[in-house]
Protein backbone atom coordinates (compact mmCIF):
# COMPACT_ATOMS: atom_id res chain seq x y z
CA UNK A 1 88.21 109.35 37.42
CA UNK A 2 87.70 106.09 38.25
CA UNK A 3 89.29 104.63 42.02
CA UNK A 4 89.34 101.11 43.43
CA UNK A 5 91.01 98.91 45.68
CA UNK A 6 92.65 95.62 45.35
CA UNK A 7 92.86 93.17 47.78
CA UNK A 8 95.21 90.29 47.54
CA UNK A 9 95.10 87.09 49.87
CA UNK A 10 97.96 85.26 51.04
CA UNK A 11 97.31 82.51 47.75
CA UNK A 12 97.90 86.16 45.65
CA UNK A 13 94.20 85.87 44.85
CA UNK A 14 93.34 89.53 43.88
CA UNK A 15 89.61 90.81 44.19
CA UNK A 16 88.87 94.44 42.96
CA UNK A 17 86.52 96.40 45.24
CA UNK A 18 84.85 99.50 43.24
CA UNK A 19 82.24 100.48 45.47
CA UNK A 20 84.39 102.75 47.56
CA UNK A 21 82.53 104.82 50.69
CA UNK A 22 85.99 106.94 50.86
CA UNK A 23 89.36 106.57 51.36
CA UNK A 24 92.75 108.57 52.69
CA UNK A 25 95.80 108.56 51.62
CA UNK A 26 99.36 110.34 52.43
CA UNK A 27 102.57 110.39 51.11
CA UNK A 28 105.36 112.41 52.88
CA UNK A 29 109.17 113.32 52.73
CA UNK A 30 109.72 112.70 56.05
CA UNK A 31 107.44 109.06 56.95
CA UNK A 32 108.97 106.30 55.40
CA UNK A 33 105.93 104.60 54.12
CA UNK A 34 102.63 105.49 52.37
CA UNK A 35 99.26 105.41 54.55
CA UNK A 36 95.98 104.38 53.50
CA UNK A 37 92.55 104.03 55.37
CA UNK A 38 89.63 102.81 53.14
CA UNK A 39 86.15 102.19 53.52
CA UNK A 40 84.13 100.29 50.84
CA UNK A 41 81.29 97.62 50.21
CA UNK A 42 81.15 93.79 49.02
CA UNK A 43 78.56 91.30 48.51
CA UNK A 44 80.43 89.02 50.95
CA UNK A 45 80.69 89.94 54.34
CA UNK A 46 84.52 89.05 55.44
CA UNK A 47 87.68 89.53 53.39
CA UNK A 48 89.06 86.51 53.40
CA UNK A 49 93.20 85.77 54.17
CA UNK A 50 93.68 89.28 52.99
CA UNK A 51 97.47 90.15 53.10
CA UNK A 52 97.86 93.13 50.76
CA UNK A 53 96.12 95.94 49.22
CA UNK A 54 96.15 98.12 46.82
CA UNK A 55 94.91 101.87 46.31
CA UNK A 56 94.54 102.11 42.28
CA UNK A 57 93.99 105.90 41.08
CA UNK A 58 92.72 105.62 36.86
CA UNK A 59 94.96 102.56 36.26
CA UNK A 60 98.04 103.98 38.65
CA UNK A 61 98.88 102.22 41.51
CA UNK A 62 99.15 104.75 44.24
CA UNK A 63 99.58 102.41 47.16
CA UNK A 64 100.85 98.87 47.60
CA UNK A 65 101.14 97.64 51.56
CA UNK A 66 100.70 95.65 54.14
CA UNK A 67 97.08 95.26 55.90
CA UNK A 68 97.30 96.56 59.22
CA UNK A 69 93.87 96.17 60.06
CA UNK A 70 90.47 95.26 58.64
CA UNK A 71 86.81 95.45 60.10
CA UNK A 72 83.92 94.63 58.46
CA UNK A 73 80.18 95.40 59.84
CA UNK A 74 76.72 94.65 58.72
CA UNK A 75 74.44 97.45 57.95
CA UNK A 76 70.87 97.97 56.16
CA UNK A 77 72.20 94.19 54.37
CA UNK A 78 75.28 96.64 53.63
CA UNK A 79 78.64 94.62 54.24
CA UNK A 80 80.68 97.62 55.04
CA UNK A 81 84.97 96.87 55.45
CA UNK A 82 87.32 99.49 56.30
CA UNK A 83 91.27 98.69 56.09
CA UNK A 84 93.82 100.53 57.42
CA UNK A 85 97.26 99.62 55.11
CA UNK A 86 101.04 101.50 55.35
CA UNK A 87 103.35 100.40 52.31
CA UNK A 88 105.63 97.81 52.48
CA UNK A 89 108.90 100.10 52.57
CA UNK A 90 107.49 100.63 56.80
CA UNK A 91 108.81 96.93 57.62
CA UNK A 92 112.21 98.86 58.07
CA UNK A 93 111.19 100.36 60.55
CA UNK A 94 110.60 97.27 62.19
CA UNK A 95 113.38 95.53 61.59
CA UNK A 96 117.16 95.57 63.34
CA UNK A 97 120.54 94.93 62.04
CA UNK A 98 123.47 93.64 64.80
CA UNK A 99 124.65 96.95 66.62
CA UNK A 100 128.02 98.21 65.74
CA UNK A 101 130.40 99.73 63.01
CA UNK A 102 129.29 98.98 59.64
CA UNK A 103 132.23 100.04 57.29
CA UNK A 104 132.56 100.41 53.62
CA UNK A 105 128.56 100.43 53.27
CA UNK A 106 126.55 101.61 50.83
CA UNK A 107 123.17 102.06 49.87
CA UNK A 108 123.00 98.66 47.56
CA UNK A 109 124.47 96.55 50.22
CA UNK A 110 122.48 98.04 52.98
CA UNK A 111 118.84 97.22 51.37
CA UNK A 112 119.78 94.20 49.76
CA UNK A 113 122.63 92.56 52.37
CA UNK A 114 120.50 91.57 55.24
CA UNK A 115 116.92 91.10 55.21
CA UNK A 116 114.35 90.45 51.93
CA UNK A 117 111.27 92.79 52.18
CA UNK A 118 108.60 91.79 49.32
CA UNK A 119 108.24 94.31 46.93
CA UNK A 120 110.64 96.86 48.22
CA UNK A 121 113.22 98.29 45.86
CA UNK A 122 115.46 101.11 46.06
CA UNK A 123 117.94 103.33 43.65
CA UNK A 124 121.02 102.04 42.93
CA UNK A 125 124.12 103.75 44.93
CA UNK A 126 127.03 101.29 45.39
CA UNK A 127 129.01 104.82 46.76
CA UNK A 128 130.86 102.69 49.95
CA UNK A 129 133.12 105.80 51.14
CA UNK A 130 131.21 106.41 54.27
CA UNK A 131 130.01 104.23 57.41
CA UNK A 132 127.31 103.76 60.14
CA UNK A 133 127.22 102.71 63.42
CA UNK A 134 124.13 100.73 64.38
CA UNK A 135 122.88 102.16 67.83
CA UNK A 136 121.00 99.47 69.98
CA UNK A 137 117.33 99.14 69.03
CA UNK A 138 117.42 101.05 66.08
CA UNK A 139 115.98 100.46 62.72
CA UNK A 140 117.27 99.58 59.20
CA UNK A 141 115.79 103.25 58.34
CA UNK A 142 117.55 104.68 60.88
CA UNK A 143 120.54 103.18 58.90
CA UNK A 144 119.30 104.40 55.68
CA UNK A 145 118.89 107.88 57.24
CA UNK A 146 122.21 107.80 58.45
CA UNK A 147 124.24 107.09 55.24
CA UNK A 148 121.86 108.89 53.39
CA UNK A 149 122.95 112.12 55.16
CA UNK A 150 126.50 111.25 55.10
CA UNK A 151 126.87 110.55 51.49
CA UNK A 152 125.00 113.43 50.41
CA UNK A 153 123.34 115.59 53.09
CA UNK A 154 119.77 114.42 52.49
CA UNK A 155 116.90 112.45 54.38
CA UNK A 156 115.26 109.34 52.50
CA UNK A 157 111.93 109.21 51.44
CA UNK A 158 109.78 106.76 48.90
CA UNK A 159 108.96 107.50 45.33
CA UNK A 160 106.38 105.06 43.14
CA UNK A 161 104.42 102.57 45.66
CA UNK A 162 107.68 101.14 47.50
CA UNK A 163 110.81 102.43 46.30
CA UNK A 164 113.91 103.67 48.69
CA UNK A 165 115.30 107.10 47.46
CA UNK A 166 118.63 109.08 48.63
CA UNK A 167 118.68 111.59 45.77
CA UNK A 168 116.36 114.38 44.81
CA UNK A 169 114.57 112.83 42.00
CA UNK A 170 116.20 114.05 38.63
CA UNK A 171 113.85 113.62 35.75
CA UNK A 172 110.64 115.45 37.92
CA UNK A 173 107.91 115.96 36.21
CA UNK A 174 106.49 120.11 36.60
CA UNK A 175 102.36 119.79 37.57
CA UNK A 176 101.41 123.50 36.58
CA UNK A 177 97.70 124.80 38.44
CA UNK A 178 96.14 128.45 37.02
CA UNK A 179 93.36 130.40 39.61
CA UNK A 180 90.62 128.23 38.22
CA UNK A 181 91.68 125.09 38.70
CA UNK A 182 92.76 125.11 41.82
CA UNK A 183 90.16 125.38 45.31
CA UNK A 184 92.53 126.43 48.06
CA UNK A 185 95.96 127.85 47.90
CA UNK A 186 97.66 127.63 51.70
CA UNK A 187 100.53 128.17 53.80
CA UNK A 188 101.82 128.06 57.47
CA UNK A 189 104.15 126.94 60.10
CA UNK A 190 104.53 124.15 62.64
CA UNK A 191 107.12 125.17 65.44
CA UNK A 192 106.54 122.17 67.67
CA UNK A 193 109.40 120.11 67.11
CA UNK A 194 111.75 123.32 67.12
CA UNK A 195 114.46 122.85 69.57
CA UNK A 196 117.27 125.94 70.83
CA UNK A 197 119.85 124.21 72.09
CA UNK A 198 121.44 121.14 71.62
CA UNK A 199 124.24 119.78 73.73
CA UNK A 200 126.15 116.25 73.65
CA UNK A 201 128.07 114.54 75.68
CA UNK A 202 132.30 113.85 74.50
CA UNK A 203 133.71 110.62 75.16
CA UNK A 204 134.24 110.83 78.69
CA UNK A 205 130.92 111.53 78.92
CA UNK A 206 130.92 115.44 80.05
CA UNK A 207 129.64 118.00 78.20
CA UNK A 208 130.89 121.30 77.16
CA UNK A 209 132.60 119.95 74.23
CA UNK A 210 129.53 119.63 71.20
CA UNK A 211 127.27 122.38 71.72
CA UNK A 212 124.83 123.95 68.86
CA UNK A 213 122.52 126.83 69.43
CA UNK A 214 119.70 127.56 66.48
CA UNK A 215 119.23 131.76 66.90
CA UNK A 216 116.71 131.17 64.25
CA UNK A 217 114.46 129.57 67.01
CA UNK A 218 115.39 131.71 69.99
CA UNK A 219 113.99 134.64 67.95
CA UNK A 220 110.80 132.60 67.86
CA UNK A 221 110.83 132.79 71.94
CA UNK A 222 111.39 129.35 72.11
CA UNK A 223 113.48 128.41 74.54
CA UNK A 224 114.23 123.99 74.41
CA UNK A 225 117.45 122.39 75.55
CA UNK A 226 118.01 118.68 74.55
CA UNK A 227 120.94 116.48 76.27
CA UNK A 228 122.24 113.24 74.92
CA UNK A 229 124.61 111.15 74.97
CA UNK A 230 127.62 110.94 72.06
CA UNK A 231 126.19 110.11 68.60
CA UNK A 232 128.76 107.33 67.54
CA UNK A 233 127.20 107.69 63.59
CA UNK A 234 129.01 110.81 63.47
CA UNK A 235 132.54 109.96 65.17
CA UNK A 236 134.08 111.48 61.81
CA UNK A 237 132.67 115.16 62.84
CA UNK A 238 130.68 114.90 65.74
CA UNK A 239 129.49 118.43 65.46
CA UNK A 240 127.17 116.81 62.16
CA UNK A 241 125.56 114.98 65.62
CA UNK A 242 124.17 118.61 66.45
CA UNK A 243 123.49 119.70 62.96
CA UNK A 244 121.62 116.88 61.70
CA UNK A 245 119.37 116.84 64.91
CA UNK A 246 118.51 120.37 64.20
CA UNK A 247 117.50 119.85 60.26
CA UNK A 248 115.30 117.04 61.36
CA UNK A 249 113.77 119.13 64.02
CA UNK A 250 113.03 122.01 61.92
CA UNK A 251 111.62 120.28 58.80
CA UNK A 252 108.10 120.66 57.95
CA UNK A 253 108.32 123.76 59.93
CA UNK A 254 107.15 126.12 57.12
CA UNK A 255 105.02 124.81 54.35
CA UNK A 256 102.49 125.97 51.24
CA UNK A 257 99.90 123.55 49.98
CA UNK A 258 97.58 123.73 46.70
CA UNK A 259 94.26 121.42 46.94
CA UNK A 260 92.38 120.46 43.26
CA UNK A 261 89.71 118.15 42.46
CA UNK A 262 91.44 115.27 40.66
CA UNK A 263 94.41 113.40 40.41
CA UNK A 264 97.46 114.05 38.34
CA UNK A 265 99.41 111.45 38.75
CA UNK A 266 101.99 113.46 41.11
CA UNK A 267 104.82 111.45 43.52
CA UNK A 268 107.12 112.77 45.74
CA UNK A 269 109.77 115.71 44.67
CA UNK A 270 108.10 116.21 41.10
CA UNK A 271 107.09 119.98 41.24
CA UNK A 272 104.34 121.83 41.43
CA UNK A 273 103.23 125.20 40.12
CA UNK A 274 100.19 127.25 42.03
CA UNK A 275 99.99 129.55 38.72
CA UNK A 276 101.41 129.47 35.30
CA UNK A 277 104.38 132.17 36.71
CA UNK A 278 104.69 130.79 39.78
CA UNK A 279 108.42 129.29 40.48
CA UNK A 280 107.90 125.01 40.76
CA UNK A 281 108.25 123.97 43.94
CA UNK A 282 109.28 119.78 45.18
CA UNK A 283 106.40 118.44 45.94
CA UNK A 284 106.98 116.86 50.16
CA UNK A 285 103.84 115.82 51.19
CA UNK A 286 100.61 114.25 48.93
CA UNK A 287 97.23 113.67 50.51
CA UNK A 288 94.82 112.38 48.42
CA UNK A 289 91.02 111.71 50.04
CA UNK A 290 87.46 111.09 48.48
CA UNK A 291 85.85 108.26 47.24
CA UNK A 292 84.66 106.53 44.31
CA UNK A 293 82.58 109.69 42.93
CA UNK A 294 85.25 112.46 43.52
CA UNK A 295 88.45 113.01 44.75
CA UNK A 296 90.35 116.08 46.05
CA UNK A 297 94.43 116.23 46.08
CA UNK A 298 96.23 118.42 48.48
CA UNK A 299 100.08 119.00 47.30
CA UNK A 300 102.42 120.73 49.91
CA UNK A 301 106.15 121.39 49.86
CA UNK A 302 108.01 122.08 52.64
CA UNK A 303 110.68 125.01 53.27
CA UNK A 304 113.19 123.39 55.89
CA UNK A 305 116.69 122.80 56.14
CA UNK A 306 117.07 119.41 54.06
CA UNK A 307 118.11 120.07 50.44
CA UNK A 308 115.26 119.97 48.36
C-alpha cells in the first residue's frame, strides 16, 4: 500500500510528502469531522503557508482539512514535521446562526443559506416540514443535529472527506473478513456518559411536568440525575427533549471492533463482516494508524439507540 500526505499552501500549491514516520486517523458517527495527526520528513525544514492537508490512502483521499497545527524540529540533519488536521465539515462547529425560530427549514437551505465553508458538501434534502430553534451560543451542527432528528430520528455524521449526511447511507458497500485475515476481533462497553434520570423544566419554569427515567441504566447501578431548563427545539413534543438526550447519552455505549493490516477503502455506515457468516454490521467508527511501511485498520460499530 502506498500512503502520503499532501500539503497545500494558501496559493493552492500542493507538495506530496511520502516519507511518512506515522500517522492517525479517525472517523466516527458521532464527531462531526475527521482527525488526523501525522508525522513525516522533508528536505526543507518549514512548511511553508500551509493551509490544508491531505491524508491519501493508495490513490483515495481519506482526509481533506484544515491545519490545526504544525511543528517541525531538526534532528540527526532529519527535518521532522508533525501536523495535527480535523476536516473541514468541523468549521460548523464553530460557527453561529442568529438565535431564534427557524421555520420551514430544511437540510439544503440550512448548509447552503448562511455561511460558505470550502469544500463542504452535503446530501440533498429540501424536506422543509419541520423547524429549529437556535439556542444562544450554539452551533450550525447543533442545527443540523436538530433537524436531522426531527425529520427522521437520526444523528448526522460525514461520509467521503467532507460530506454532511442525515440518512443511513443506501448503496453501502459489505467489507467481508474470514479468521485469517483479521488480527483482533473485540467488543465492550463505555457507561460513562449514561445518565438515569432526566428532568426539564415547563414553561413556567417548574418541574414535574417532563420527566424520563432510563431502567436500562438503573439496572447498571447507576444512579445520575440531570436538570435543565425547557428545550425550545422540541416545543412540538417536548417529551422528544428527554428522549433525544438519552439516545445521545447512551450511544457508543456498547461496541465490537475488527482490526486488519491494510486498507479497504471502508467509510462510514458501509458494513462490515468479522467472518464469511457473520451478519454485516454499519460500520460507526474507522481508525486507521501506521505509516508509510504498514498500516493497521480498526472498524467498530456501535449498538446504541440511534437507528443504524
Amino acid at each position: 500500500m502506498t500512503v502520503s500526505v499532501i500539503t497545500i499552501e494558501e496559493d493552492l500549491t500542493e507538495t506530496t510528502h511520502t516519507d511518512i514516520i506515522s500517522f492517525s486517523f479517525r472517523k466516527n458517527a458521532y464527531i462531526p469531522y475527521t482527525q488526523l495527526s501525522v508525522q513525516f520528513v522533508t528536505a526543507t525544514g518549514t512548511i511553508p503557508n500551509a493551509a490544508e492537508i491531505k491524508l491519501v490512502i493508495d490513490n483515495n483521499v481519506v482526509h481533506h482539512g484544515l491545519i490545526d497545527t504544525v511543528e517541525t524540529r531538526t534532528n540527526c540533519s532529519k527535518n521532522i514535521h508533525t501536523i495535527t488536521s480535523t476536516g473541514f465539515t468541523s468549521l460548523l462547529c464553530r460557527n453561529q446562526i442568529e438565535p431564534g425560530l427557524k421555520p420551514n427549514i430544511s437540510l439544503n437551505s440550512l448548509m447552503d443559506g448562511f455561511y460558505t465553508i470550502p469544500y463542504v458538501t452535503h446530501e440533498n434534502n429540501s424536506d422543509t416540514s419541520n423547524y429549529i430553534y437556535v439556542k444562544n451560543n450554539s452551533s450550525m451542527w447543533d442545527s443540523i443535529a436538530n433537524l436531522s432528528y426531527k425529520l427522521l430520528g437520526t444523528y448526522p455524521y460525514i461520509r467521503e472527506t467532507n460530506k454532511v449526511m442525515i440518512t443511513p447511507f443506501t448503496a453501502p458497500v459489505t467489507y467481508t473478513f474470514s479468521t485469517t485475515e483479521r488480527i483482533v476481533l473485540g467488543q465492550g462497553v463505555n457507561y460513562r456518559r449514561l445518565i438515569s434520570n432526566y428532568h426539564m423544566a415547563d414553561i413556567n419554569g417548574e418541574y414535574g411536568t417532563f420527566d424520563l427515567e432510563d431502567a436500562d441504566v438503573l439496572r447498571k447501578k447507576i444512579v445520575r440525575h440531570e436538570y435543565f431548563d425547557l428545550d425550545r427545539r422540541f416545543l412540538h413534543d417536548p417529551q422528544q427533549a428527554l428522549v433525544y438526550r438519552d439516545k445521545f447519552d447512551s450511544r457508543e455505549s456498547k461496541f465490537t471492533y475488527i482490526e486488519y493490516y491494510g486498507y479497504r477503502g471502508e467509510d462510514l455506515f458501509d458494513k462490515v463482516k468479522t467472518s464469511p457468516l457473520s451478519t454485516p454490521m454499519r460500520i460507526t467508527d474507522i481508525m486507521i494508524k501506521g505509516s508509510d511501511s504498514r498500516i493497521i485498520t480498526r472498524l467498530s460499530y456501535y449498538i446504541d439507540k440511534f437507528p443504524k
